[in-house]
Protein backbone atom coordinates (compact mmCIF):
# COMPACT_ATOMS: atom_id res chain seq x y z
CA UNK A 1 41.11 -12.71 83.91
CA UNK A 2 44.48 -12.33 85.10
CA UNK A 3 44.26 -12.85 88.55
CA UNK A 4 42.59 -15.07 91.19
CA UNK A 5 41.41 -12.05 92.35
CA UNK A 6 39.06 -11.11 89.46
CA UNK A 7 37.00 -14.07 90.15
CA UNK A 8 35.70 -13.02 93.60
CA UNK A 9 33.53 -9.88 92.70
CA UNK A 10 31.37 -12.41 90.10
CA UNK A 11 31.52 -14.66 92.47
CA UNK A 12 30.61 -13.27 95.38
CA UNK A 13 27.27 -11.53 93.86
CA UNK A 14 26.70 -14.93 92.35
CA UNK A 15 25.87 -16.06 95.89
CA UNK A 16 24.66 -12.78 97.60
CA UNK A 17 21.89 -13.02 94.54
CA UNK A 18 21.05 -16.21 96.17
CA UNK A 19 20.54 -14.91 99.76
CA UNK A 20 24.03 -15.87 101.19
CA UNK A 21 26.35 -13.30 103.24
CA UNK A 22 29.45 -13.75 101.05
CA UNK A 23 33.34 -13.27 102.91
CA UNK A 24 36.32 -13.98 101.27
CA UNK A 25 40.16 -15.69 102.60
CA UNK A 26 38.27 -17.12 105.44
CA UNK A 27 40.76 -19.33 107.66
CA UNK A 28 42.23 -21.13 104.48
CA UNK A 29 39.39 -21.37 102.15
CA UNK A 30 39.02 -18.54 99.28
CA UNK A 31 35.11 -17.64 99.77
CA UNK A 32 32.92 -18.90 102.30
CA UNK A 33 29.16 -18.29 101.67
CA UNK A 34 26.67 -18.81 104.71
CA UNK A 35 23.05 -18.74 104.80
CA UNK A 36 20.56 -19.12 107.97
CA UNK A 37 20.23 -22.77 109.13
CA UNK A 38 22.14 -23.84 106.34
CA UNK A 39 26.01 -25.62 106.20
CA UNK A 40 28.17 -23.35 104.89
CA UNK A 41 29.45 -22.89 100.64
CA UNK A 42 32.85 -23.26 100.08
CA UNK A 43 34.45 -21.74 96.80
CA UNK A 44 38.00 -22.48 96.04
CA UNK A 45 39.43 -20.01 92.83
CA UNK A 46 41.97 -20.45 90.24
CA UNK A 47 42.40 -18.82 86.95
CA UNK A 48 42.15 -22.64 85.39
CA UNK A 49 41.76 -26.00 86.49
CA UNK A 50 45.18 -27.48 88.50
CA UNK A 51 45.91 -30.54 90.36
CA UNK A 52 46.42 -28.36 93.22
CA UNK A 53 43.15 -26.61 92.81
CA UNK A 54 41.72 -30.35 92.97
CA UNK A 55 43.53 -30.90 96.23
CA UNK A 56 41.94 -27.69 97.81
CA UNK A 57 38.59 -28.75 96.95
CA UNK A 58 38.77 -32.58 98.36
CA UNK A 59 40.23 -31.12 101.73
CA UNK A 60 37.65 -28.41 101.59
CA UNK A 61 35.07 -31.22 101.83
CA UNK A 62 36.15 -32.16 105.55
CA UNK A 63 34.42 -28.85 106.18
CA UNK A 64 31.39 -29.39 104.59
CA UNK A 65 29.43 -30.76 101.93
CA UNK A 66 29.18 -27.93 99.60
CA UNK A 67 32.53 -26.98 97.92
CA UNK A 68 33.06 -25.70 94.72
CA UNK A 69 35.58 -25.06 92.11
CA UNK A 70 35.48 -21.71 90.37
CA UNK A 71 37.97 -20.87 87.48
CA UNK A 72 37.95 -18.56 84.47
CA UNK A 73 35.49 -19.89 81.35
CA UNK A 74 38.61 -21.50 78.95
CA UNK A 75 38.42 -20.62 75.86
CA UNK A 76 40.28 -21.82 72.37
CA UNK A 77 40.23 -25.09 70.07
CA UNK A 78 40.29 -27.71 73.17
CA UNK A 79 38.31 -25.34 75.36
CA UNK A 80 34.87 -27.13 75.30
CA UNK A 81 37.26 -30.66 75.88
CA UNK A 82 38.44 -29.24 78.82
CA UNK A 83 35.22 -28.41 80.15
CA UNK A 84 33.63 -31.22 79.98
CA UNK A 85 36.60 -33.31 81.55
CA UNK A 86 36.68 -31.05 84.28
CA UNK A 87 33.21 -31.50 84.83
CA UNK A 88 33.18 -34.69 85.12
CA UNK A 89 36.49 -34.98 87.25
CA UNK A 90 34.58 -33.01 89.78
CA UNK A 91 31.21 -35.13 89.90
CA UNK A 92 33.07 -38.04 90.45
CA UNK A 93 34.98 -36.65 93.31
CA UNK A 94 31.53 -35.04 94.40
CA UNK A 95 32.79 -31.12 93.80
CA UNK A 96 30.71 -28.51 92.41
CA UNK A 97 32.30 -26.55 89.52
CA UNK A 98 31.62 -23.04 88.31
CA UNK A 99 32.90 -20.64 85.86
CA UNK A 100 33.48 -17.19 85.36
CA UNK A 101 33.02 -15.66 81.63
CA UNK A 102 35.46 -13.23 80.82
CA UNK A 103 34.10 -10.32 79.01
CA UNK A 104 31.16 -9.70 81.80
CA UNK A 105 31.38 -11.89 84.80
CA UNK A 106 28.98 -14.13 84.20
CA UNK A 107 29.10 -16.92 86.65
CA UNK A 108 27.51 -20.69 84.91
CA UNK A 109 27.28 -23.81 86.77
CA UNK A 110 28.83 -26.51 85.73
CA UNK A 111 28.08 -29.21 88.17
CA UNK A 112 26.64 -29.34 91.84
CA UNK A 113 28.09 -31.08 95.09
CA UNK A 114 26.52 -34.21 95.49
CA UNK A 115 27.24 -38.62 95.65
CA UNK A 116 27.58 -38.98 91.81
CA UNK A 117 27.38 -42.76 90.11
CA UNK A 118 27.98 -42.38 86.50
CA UNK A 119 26.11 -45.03 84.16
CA UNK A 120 27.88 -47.42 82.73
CA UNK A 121 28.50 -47.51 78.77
CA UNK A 122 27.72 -50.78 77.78
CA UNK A 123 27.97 -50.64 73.80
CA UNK A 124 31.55 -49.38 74.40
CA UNK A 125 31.93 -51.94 76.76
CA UNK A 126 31.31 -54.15 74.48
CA UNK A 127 33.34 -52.70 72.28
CA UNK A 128 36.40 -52.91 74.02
CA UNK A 129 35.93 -56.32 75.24
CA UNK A 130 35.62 -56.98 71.47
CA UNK A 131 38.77 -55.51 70.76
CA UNK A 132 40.53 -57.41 73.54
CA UNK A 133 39.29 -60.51 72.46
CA UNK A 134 40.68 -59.57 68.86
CA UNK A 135 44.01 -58.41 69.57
CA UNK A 136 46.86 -61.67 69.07
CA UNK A 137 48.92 -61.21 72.03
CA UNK A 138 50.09 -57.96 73.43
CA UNK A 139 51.82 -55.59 70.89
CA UNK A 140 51.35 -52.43 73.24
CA UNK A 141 53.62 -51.28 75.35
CA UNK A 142 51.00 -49.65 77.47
CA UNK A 143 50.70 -47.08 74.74
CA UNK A 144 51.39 -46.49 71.15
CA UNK A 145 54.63 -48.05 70.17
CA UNK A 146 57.07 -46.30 68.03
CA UNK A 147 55.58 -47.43 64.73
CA UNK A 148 51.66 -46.50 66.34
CA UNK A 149 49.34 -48.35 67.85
CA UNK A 150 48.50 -51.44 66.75
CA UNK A 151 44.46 -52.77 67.18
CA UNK A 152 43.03 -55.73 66.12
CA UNK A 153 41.87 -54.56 62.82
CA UNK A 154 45.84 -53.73 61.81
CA UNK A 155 46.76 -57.12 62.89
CA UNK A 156 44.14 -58.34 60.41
CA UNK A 157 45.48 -56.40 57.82
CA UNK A 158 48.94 -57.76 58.47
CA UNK A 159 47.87 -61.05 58.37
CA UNK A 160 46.32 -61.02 55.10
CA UNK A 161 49.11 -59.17 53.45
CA UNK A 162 51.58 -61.94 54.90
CA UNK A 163 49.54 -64.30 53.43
CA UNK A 164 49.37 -62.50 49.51
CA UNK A 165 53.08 -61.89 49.89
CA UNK A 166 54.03 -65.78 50.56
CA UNK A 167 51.09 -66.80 47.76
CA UNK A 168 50.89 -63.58 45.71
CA UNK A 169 47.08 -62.98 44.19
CA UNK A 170 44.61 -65.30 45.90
CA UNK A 171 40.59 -64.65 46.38
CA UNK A 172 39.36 -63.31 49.73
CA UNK A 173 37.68 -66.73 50.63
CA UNK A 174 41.05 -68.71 50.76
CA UNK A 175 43.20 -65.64 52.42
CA UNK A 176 40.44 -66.03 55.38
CA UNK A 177 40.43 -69.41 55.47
CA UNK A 178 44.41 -69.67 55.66
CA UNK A 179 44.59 -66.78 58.01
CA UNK A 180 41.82 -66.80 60.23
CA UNK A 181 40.49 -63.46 59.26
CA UNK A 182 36.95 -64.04 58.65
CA UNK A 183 36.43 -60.69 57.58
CA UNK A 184 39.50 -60.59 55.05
CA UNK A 185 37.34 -59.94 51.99
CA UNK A 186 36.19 -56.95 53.32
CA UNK A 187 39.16 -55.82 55.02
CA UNK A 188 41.08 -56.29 51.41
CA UNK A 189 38.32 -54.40 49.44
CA UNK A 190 38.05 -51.61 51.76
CA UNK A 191 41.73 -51.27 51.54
CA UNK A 192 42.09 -48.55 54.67
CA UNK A 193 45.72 -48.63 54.36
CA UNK A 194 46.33 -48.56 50.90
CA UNK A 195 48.20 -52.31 51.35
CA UNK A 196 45.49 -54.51 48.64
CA UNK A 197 44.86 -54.31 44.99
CA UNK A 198 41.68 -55.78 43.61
CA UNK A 199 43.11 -58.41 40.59
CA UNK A 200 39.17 -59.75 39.35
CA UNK A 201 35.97 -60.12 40.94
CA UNK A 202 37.18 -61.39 44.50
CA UNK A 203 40.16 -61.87 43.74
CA UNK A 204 43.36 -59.35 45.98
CA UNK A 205 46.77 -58.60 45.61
CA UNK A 206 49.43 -56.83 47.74
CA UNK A 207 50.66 -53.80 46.80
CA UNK A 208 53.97 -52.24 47.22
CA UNK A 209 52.58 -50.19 49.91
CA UNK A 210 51.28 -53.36 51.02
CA UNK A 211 55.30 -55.27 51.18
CA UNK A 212 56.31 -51.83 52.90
CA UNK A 213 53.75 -52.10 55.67
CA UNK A 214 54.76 -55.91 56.43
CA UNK A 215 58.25 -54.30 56.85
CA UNK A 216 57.03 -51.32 58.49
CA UNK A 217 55.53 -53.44 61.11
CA UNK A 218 57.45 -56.31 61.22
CA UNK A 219 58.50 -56.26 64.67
CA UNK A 220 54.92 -55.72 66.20
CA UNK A 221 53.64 -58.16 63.88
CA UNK A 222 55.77 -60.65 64.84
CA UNK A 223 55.40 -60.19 67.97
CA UNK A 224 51.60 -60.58 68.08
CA UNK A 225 51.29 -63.99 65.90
């Protein structure tokens, strides 16, 4: 759909299917839908989801209750991504959200006008108080830094390779004891990085991928001890 335009026809039958006496460009909404003894439907279109279409749809809502947001179906890799973020933008701001299929006007809803209260996630709740908790200091600028981003689980890693490159091979019981890692046997034998070389039963040692992380990372390891 190329235009703004091309929305309104699926649009508007959308709602005349449903009873309501369909007008569009009424004062400075794009379709207004009315129905006997019933507030009035607002639709704002857009060929895709913008910031500004956002803004329409919040002041649309000193009008009535029952706006919507109509824009093409996307399509592509991120496509279903999009959706669903959209989606969910609008329930929280308490926007419907339709769109319009391409190839035959199908109109699908997406979400309905209403108070939404989204549940709260505990296990990743959890989960991210966890990797607070782990994280020595704060090596993040907000972001990823220019090396990457640097978790808890790196900052493990980094400590046990310090550890083998000031002792050299050591077994997994004394690196965690020295570095406070309890999990540094594991970390060491699962060897995500590529940084640990297993010597005997138990027993690590670091690699020369391992001495080029510690310099890879120096300056965010540091910075987190």
């Amino acid at each position: 759909m190329s235009r703004e335009s091309d929305l309104y026809a699926p649009i508007k039958a959308y709602l005349q299917a449903q009873g309501y006496d369909v007008k569009g460009e009424v004062g400075a909404a794009d379709v207004v839908a009315c129905r006997a003894g019933e507030p009035p439907v607002i639709v704002e279109l857009k060929r895709s989801v913008t910031l500004g279409l956002v803004h329409q749809g919040i002041a649309r809502l000193s009008l009535t209750d029952h706006v919507y947001l109509a824009v093409a179906r996307p399509s592509g890799v991120r496509a279903k991504r999009a959706l669903k973020d959209n989606v969910a933008l609008c329930r929280r701001l308490g926007l419907g959200f339709l769109t319009v299929r391409a190839r035959d006007g199908k109109v699908e809803v997406h979400a309905d006008p209403g108070p939404y209260a989204p549940r709260k996630n505990r296990k990743a709740q959890a989960r991210l108080l966890r990797e607070f908790e782990r994280l020595r200091g704060d090596p993040n600028d907000g972001g990823a830094t220019r090396h990457g981003l640097v978790t808890g689980y790196r900052q493990d890693a980094l400590a046990c390779a310090a550890y083998l490159a000031a002792s050299g091979a050591e077994k997994g019981a004394i690196v965690a004891k020295a570095t406070g890692v309890p999990e540094a046997t594991r970390i060491m034998r699962d060897n995500h990085y590529g940084w640990f070389e297993k010597v005997e039963t138990g027993v690590y040692t670091l690699t020369a991928g391992g001495h080029a992380g510690l310099a890879h990372w120096a300056g965010s390891w540091e910075d987190s001890r």
